[in-house]
Protein backbone atom coordinates (compact mmCIF):
# COMPACT_ATOMS: atom_id res chain seq x y z
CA UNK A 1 -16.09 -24.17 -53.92
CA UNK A 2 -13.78 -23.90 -50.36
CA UNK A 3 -15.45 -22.45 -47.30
CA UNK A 4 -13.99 -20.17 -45.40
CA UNK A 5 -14.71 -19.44 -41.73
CA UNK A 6 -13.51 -16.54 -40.04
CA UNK A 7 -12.84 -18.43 -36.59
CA UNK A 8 -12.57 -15.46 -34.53
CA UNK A 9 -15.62 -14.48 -32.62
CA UNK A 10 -17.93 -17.45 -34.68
CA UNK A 11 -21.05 -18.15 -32.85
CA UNK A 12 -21.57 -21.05 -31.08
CA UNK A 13 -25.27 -21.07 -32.41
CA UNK A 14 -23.80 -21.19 -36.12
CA UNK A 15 -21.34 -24.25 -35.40
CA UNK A 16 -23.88 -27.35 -35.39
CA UNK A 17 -25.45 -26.15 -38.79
CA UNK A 18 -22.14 -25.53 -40.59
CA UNK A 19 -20.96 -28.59 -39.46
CA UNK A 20 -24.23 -30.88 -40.80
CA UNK A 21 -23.82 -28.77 -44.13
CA UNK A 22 -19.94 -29.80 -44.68
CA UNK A 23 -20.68 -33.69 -43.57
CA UNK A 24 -23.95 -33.89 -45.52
CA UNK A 25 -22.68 -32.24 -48.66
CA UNK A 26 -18.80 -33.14 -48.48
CA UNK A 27 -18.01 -29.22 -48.51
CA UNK A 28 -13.84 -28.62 -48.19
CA UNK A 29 -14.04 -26.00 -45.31
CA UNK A 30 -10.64 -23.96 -44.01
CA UNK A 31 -11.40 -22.44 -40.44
CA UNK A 32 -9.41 -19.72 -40.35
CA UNK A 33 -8.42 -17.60 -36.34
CA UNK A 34 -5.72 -16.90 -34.34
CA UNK A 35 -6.86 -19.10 -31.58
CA UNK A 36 -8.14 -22.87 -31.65
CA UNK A 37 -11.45 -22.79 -32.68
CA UNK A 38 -13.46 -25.92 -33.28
CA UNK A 39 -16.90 -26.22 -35.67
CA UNK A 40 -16.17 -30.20 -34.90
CA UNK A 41 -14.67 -33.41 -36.08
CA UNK A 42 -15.03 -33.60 -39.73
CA UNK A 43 -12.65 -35.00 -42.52
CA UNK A 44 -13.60 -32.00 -44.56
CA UNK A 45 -12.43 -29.61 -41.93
CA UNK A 46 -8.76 -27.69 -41.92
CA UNK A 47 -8.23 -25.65 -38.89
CA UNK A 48 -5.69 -22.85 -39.52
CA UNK A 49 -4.00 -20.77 -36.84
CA UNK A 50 -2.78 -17.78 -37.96
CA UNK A 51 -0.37 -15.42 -35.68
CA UNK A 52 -1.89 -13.11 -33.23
CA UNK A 53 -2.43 -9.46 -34.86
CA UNK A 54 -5.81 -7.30 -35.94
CA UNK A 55 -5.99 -8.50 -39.31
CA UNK A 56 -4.05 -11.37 -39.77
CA UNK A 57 -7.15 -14.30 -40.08
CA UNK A 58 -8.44 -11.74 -42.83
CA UNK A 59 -5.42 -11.95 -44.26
CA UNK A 60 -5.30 -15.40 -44.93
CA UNK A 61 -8.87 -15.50 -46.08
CA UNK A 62 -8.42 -13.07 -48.81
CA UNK A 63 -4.95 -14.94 -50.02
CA UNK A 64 -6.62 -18.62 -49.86
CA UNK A 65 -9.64 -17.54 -51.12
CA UNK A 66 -10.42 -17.79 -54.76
CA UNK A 67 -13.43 -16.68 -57.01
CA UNK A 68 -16.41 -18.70 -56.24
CA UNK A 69 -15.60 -19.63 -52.52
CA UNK A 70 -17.75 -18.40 -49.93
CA UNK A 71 -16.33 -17.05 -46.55
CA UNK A 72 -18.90 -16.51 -43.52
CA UNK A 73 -17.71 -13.64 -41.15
CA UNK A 74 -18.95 -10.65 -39.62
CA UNK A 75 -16.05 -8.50 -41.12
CA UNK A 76 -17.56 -6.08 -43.26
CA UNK A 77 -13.92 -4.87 -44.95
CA UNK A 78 -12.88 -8.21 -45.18
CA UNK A 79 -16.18 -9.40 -46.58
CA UNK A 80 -15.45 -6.51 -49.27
CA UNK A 81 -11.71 -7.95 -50.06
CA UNK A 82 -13.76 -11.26 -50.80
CA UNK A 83 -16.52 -9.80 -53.05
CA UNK A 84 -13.69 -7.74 -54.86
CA UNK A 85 -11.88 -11.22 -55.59
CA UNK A 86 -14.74 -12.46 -57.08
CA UNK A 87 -15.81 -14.44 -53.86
CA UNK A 88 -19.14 -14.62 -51.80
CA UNK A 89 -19.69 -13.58 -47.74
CA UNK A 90 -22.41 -14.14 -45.34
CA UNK A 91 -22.10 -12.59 -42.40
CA UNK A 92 -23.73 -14.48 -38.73
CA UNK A 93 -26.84 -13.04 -39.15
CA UNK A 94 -27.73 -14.29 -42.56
CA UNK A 95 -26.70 -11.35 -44.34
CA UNK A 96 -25.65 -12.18 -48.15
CA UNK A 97 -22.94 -9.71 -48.94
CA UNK A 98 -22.78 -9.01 -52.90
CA UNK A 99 -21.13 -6.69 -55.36
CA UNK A 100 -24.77 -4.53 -55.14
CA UNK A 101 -24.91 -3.69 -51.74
CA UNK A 102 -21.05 -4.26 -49.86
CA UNK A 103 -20.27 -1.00 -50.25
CA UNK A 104 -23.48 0.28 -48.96
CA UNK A 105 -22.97 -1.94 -46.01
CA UNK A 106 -18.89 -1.03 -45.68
CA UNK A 107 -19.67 3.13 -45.87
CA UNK A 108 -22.50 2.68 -42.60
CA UNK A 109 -19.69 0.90 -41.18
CA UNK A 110 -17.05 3.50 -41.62
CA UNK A 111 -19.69 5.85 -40.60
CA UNK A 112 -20.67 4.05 -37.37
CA UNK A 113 -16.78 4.12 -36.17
CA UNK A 114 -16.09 7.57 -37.00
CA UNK A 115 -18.75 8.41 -34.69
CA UNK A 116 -17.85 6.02 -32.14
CA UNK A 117 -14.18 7.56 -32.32
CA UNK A 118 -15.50 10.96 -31.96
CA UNK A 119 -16.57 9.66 -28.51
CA UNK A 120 -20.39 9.27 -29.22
CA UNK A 121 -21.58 6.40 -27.63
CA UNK A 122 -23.49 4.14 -29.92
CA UNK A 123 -24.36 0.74 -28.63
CA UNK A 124 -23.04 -2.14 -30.25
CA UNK A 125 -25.20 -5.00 -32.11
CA UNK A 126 -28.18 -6.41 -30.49
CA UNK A 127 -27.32 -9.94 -28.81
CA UNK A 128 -26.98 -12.93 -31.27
CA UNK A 129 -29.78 -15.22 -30.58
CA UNK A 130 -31.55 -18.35 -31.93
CA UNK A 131 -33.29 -16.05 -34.66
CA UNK A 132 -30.56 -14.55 -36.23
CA UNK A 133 -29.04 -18.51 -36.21
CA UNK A 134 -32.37 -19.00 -37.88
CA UNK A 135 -31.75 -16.30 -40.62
CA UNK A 136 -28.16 -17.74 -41.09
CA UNK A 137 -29.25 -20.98 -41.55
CA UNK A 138 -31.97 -19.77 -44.17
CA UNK A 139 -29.91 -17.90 -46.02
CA UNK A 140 -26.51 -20.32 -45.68
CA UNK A 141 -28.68 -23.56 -46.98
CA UNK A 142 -30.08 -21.05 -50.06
CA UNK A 143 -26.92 -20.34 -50.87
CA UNK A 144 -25.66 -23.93 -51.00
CA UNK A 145 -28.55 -25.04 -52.83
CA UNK A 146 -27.86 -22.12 -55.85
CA UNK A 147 -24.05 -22.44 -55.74
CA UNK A 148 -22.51 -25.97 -54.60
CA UNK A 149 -22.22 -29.01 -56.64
CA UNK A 150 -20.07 -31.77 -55.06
């Protein structure tokens, strides 16, 4: 299994527990943004800079990305490109995205911005904070433990 992280817009909060999870279990890891981004020093870390452009980390993912990996971003339609490929997500928050409930999540998605682009102002997601690195790290280390052998 590679790991994937979606580089752009990665919280801070999420970088010290990645990184003790790729040195303590040797995990091959592919950062993946437009912009240097740094988890931290590890052997087991590739940083990848993709050109600037909306999509064009996602892109990446979904064409390194093989069934089996896991990819942590916040991206629901790239988190569905992922699951469709046979793949796993987690999104920031500790979310495990899965072939039973991605759609679910993508469609409220596609709802939310179709409001927001009828001009209805919605709000954005509450503040990340040390709970929802909390979650994350729950749910990351769970997954680890069910999926990863060395």
């Amino acid at each position: 299994m590679t790991l994937f992280i979606d580089g752009d817009a990665f919280p801070n909060l999420l970088k010290p527990i990645v990184l003790r999870s790729i040195e303590r279990l040797h995990i091959p890891t592919k950062v993946i943004a437009n912009k240097k981004i740094n988890i931290g020093k590890s052997a087991y870390i590739e940083y990848i800079i993709v050109d600037q452009g909306a999509d064009e980390a996602d892109h990446r993912i979904v064409e390194l990305c093989k069934k089996g990996d896991l990819v942590i971003t916040a991206d629901i339609p790239l988190a569905d490109r992922i699951i469709s490929k046979g793949g796993h997500a987690i999104d920031h928050r500790g979310e495990l995205y899965s072939v039973d409930n991605i759609k679910q999540y993508l469609a409220m998605r596609n709802l939310m911005e179709s409001i927001r682009e009828s001009g209805e102002i919605t709000g954005g997601p509450k503040a990340f904070g040390p709970k929802d690195a909390h979650a994350f790290a729950n749910q990351f280390n769970a997954f680890l433990a069910k999926h990863y052998t060395a």
